[in-house]
Protein backbone atom coordinates (compact mmCIF):
# COMPACT_ATOMS: atom_id res chain seq x y z
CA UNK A 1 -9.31 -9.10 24.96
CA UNK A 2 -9.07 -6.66 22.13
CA UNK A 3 -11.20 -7.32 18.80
CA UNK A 4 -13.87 -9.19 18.64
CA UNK A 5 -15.61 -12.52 20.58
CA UNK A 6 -14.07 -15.40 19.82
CA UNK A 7 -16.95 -17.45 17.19
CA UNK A 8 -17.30 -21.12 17.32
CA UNK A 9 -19.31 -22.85 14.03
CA UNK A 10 -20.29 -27.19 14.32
CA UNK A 11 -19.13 -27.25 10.77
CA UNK A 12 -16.98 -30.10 9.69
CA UNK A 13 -14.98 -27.96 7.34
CA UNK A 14 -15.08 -24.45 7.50
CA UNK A 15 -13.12 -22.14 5.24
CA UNK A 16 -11.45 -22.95 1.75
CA UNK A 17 -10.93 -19.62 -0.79
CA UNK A 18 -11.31 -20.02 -3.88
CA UNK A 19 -9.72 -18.71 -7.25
CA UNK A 20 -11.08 -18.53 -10.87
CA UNK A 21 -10.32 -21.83 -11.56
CA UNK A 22 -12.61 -23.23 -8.77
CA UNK A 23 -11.50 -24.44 -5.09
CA UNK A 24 -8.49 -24.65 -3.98
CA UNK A 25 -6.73 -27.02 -1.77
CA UNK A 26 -8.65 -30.07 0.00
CA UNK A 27 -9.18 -30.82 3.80
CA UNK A 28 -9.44 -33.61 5.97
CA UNK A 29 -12.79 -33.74 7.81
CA UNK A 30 -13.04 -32.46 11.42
CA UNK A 31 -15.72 -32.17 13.70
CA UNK A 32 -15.57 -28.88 14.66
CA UNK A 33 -13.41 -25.59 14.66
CA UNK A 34 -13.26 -25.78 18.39
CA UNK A 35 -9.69 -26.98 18.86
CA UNK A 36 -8.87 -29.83 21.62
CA UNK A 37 -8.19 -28.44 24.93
CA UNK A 38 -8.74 -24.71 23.82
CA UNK A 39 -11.29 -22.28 25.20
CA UNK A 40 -11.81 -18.56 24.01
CA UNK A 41 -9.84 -18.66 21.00
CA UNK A 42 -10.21 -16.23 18.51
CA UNK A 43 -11.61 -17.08 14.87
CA UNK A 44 -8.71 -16.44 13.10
CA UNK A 45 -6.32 -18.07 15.16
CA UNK A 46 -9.14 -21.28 14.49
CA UNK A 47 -8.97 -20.66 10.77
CA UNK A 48 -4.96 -20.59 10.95
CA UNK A 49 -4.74 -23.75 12.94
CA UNK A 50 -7.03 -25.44 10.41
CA UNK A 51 -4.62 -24.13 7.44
CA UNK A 52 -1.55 -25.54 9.38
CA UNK A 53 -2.72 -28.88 10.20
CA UNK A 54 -5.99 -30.08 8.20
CA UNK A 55 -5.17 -28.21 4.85
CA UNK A 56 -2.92 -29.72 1.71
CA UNK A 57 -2.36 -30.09 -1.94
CA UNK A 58 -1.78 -33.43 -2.03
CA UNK A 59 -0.40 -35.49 0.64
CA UNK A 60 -2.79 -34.95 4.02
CA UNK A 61 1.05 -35.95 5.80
CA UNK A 62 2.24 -32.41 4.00
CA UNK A 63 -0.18 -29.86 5.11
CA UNK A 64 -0.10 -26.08 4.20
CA UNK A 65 2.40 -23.14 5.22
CA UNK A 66 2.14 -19.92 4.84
CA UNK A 67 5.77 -19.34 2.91
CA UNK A 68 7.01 -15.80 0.42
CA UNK A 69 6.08 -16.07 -3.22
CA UNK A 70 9.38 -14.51 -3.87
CA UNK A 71 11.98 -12.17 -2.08
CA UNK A 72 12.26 -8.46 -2.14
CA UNK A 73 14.16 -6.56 -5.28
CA UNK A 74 18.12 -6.51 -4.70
CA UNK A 75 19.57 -3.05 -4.69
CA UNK A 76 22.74 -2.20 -6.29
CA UNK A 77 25.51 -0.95 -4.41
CA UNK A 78 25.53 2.08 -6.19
CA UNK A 79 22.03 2.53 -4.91
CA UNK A 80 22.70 1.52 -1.69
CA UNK A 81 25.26 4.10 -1.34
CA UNK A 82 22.67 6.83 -2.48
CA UNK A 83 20.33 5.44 0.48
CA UNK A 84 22.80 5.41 2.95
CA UNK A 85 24.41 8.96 2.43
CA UNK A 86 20.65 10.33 2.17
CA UNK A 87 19.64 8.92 5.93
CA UNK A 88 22.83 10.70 6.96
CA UNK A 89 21.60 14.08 5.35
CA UNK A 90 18.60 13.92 6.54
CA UNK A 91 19.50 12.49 10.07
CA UNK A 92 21.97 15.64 10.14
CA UNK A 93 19.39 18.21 9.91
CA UNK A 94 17.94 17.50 13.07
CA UNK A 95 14.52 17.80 13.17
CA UNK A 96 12.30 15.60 15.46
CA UNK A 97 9.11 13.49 15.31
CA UNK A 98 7.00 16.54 16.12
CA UNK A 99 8.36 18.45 13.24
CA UNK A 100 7.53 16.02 10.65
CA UNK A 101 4.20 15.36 12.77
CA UNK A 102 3.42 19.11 12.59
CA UNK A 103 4.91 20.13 9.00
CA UNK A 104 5.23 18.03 6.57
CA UNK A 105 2.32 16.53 3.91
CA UNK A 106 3.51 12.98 2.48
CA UNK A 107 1.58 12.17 -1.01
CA UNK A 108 2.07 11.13 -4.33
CA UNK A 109 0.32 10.19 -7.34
CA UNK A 110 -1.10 7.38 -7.51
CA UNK A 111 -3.49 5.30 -10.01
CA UNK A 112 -5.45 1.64 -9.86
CA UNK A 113 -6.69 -0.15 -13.30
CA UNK A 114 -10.29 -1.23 -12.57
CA UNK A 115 -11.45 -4.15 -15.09
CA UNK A 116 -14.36 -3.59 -17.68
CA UNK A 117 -14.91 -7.15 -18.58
CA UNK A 118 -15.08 -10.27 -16.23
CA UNK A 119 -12.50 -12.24 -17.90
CA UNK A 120 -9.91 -9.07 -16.82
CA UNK A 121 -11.38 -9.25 -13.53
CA UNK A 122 -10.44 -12.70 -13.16
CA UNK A 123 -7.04 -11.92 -14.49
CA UNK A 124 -6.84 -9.71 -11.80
CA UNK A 125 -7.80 -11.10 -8.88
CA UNK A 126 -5.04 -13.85 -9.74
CA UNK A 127 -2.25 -10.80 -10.24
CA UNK A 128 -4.14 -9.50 -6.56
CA UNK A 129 -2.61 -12.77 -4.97
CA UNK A 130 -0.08 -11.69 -1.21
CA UNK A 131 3.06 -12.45 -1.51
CA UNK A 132 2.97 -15.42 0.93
CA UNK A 133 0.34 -18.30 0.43
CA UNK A 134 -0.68 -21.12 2.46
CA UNK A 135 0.81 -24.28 0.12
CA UNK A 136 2.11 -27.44 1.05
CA UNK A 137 5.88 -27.71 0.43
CA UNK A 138 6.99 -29.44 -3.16
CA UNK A 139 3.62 -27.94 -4.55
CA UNK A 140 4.90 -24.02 -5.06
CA UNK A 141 4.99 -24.32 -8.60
CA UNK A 142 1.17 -25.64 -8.69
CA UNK A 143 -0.79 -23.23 -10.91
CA UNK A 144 -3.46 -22.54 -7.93
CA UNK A 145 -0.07 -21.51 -5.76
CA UNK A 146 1.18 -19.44 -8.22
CA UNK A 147 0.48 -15.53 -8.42
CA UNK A 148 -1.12 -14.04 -11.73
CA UNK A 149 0.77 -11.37 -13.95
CA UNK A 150 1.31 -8.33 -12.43
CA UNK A 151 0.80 -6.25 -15.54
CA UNK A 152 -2.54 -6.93 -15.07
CA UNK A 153 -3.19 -4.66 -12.26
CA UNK A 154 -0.89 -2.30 -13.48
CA UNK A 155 -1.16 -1.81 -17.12
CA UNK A 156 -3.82 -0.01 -19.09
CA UNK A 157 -5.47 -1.82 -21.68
CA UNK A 158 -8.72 -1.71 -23.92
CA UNK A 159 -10.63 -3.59 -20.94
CA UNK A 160 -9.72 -1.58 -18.34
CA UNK A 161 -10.11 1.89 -16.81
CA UNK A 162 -7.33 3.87 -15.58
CA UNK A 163 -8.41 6.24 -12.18
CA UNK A 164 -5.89 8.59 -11.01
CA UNK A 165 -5.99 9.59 -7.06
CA UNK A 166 -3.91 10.81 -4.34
CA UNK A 167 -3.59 10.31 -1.10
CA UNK A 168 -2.53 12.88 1.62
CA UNK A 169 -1.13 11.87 4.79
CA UNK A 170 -0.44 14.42 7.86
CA UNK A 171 -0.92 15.10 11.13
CA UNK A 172 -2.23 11.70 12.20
CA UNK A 173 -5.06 11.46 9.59
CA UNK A 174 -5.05 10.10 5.86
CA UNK A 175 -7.10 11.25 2.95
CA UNK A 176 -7.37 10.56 -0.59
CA UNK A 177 -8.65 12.71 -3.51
CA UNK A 178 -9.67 11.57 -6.86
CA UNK A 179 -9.18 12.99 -10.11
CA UNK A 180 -11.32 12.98 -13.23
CA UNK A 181 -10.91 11.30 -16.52
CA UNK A 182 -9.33 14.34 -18.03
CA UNK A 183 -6.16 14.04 -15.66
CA UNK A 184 -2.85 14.03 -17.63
CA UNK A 185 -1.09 11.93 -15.11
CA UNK A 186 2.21 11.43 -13.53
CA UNK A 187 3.82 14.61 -15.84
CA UNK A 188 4.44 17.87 -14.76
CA UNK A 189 0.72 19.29 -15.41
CA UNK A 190 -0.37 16.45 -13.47
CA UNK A 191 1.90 17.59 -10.53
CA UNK A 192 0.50 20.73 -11.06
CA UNK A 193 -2.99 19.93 -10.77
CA UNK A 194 -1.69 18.12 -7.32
CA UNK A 195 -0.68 21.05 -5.49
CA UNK A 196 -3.81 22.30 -6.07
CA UNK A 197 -5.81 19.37 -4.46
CA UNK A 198 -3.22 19.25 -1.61
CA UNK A 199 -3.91 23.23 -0.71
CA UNK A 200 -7.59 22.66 -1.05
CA UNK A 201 -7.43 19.78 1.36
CA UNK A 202 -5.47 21.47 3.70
CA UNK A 203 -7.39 24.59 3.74
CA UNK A 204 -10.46 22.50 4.55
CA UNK A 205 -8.98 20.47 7.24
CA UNK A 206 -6.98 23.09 8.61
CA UNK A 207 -9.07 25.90 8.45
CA UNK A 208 -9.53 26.84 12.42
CA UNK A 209 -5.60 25.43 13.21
CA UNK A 210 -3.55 27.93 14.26
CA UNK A 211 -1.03 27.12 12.14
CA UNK A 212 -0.92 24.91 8.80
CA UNK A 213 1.18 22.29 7.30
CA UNK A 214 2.91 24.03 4.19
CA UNK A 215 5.64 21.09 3.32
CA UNK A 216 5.00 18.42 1.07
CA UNK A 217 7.18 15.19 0.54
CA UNK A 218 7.01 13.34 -2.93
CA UNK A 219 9.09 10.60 -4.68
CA UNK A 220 11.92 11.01 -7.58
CA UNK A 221 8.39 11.15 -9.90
CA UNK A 222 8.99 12.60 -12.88
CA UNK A 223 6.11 14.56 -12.85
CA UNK A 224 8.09 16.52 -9.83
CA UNK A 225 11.84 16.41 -10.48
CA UNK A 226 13.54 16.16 -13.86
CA UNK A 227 14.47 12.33 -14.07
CA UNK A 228 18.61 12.83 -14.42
CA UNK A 229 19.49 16.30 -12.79
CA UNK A 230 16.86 15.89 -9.94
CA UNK A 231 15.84 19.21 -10.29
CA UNK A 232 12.31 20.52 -10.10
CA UNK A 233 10.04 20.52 -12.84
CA UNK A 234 8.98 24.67 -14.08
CA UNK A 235 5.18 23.45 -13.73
CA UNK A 236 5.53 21.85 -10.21
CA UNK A 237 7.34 24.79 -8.77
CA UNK A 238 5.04 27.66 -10.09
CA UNK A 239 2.16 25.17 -8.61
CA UNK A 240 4.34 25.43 -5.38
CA UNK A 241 4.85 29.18 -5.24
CA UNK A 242 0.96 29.69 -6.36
CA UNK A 243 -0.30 27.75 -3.55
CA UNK A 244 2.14 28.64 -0.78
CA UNK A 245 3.67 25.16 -0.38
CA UNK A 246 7.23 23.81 -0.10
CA UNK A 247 9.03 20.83 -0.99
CA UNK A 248 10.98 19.03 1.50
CA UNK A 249 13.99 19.04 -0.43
CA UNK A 250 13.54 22.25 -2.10
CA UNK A 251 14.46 22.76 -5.41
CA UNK A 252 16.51 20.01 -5.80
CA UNK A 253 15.75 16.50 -5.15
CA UNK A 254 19.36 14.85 -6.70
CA UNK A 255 20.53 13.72 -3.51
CA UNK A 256 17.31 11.98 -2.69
CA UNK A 257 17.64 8.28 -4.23
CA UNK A 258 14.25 6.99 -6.44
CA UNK A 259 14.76 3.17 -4.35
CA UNK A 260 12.93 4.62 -1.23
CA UNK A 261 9.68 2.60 -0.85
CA UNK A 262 9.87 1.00 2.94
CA UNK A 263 11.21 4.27 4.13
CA UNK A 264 8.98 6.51 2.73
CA UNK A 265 5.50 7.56 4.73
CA UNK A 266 3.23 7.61 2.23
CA UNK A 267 4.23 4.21 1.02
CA UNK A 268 3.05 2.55 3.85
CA UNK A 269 -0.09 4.27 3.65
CA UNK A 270 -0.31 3.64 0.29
CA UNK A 271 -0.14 -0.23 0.75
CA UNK A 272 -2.53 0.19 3.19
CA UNK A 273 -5.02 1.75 0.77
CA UNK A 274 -4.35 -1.24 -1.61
CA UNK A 275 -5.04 -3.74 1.33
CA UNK A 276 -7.75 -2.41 2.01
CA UNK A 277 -9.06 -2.36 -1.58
CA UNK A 278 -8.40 -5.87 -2.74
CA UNK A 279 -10.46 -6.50 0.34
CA UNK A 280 -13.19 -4.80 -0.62
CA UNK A 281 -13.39 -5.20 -4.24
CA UNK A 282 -17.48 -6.13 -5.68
CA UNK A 283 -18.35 -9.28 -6.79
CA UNK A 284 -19.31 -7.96 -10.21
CA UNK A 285 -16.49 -5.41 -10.02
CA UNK A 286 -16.07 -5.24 -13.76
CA UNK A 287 -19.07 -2.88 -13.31
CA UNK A 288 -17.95 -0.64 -11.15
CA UNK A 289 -18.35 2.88 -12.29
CA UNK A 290 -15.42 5.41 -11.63
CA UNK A 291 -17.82 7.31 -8.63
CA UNK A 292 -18.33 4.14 -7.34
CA UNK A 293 -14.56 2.79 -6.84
CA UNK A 294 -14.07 6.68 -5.70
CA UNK A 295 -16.71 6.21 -2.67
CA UNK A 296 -15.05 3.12 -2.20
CA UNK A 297 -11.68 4.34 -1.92
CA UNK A 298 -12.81 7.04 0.72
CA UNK A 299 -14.16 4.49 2.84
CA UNK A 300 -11.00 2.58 2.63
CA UNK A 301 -8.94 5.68 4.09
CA UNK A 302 -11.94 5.76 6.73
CA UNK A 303 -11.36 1.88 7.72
CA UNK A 304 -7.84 3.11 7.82
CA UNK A 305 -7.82 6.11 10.39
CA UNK A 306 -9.84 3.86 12.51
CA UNK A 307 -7.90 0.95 12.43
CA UNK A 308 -4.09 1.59 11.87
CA UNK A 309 -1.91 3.61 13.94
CA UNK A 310 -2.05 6.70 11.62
CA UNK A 311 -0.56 8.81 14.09
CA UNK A 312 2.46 6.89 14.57
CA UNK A 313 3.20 6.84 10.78
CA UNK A 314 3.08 10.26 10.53
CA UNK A 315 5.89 10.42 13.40
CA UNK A 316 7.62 7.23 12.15
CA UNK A 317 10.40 9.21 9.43
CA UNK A 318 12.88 9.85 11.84
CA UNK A 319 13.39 6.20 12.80
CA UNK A 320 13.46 5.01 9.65
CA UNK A 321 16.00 7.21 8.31
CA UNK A 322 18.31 6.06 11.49
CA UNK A 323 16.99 2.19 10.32
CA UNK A 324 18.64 3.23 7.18
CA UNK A 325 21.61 4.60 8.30
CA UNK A 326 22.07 1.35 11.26
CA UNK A 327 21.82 -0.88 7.60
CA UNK A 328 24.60 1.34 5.81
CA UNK A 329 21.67 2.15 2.92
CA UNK A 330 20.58 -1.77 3.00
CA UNK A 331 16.85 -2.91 2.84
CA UNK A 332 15.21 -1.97 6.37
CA UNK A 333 13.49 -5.42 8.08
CA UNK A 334 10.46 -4.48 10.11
């Protein structure tokens, strides 16, 4: 059996999380979390069959699910069109798992808003709440079921502290670099000042390979491309040249749509990152200094090359873009 031992604990009620507010959700007693009839069962599984049948709001008779918060964003057909004529270009080019695997450096620029006061930190570990929730059904619109603002984690304000990082994601492996206080952001200097954290980390990684990755793969940022025309930004490019590096789609990125997200590499290991973060995030967190959350963030990538197949996502662009092309442009369902 993969992971670990399965744990068995003579408490009458084990597991309840709580939020700001206090504890959530009540239980009905039981006399142990070793399930009737069951032998070696893993903790989890314990903990979900608890949820499912012991667990309400209310009404014991209407215990918890685990149901969606809300759906994913509609695209427009306009959009969808986009999509669906870009997995045809780049299906048509022909290039194979082990090119991407070998070639090709997926990042972006990325930031996180890290609270300076406990009252945002609260705030935020409501806007932190998964899109699916264990609730019992007619209680959805329950404050305690409900997710917090999502400006919160995203927005800078006088109680928080913007960090800028990147993360770099080839040839099996994922890394992440952070940038000081001073960096401009997602503008063309900021791209910039990119390029030159993606050459040093190759250079570093790479430096005994006998060959090294030299293409990089970014979003419709507007640091990157000009926001209409899809062309590359002057400061980007010279960064490019500079540094010896290539864009995927050259010089012009107008026929690659800016609705991309569950196709895109380094979105997946992006929401990985994020995971991984909310799961690690300090009780006092609102003191938290910016070396501190960058330590942390490295150790998040390391949880993540030993624990997710990172080699498989770097091979995985192919079959998306034919995912994308099966769904005429549509929203790919993994």
């Amino acid at each position: 059996m993969i992971g670990p031992a399965a744990v068995f604990l003579p408490f009458s009620f084990l597991l309840l999380y709580t939020s700001p507010g206090g504890w959530r959700g009540r239980a009905k007693p039981i006399s142990s979390t070793r399930h009737p009839g069951r032998s070696g069962v893993t903790f989890h599984l314990i903990i979900y069959d608890v949820f499912e049948n012991d667990c309400y709001d209310e009404d014991p008779e209407n215990p918890w699910r685990h149901d969606a918060r809300y759906s994913k964003t509609a695209l427009t057909a306009d959009m969808i069109a986009k999509r669906w004529d870009y997995a045809k270009l780049v299906r048509s080019w022909g290039h194979t798992e082990a090119w991407y695997f070998k070639n090709v450096i997926w990042t972006d620029l990325c930031n996180s808003i890290l609270p300076l006061t406990e009252k945002k930190a609260n705030e935020q570990a409501l806007g932190r709440k998964g899109k699916k929730g264990w609730v019992s059904e007619g209680c959805e619109l329950h404050t305690q079921n409900l997710r917090g603002k999502q400006e919160v984690i995203k927005q800078k304000s006088w109680d928080t502290m913007k960090v800028w990082w990147a993360p770099f994601l080839c040839r099996g492996k994922l890394h992440v670099e952070v940038f000081d206080s001073e960096f401009p952001g997602e503008v063309p200097e900021g791209a910039a000042q990119l390029v030159e954290k993606v050459r040093a980390a190759v250079n570093i990684r790479f430096q005994q390979a006998a060959s090294k990755p030299d293409l990089i793969f970014v979003d419709r940022g507007r640091g990157f491309w000009a926001t209409n025309s899809g062309h590359i930004t002057a400061e980007f490019k010279g960064a490019l040249r500079g540094h010896g590096l290539r864009t995927f789609m050259g010089d012009d990125a107008g026929k690659q749509p800016g609705s991309l997200q569950e196709v895109l590499l380094h979105e997946t290991a992006v929401a990985w990152i994020r995971c991984r973060l909310a799961c690690t995030v300090p009780a006092k967190c609102w003191e938290e200094t910016r070396q501190e959350y960058s330590t942390r963030l490295k150790r998040c990538c390391e949880h993540i090359n030993d624990e997710h197949d990172v080699d498989a996502l770097c091979r995985a662009f192919p079959k998306r873009c034919k995912k994308m092309d099966d769904a005429k442009g549509g929203r790919l369902s993994y």
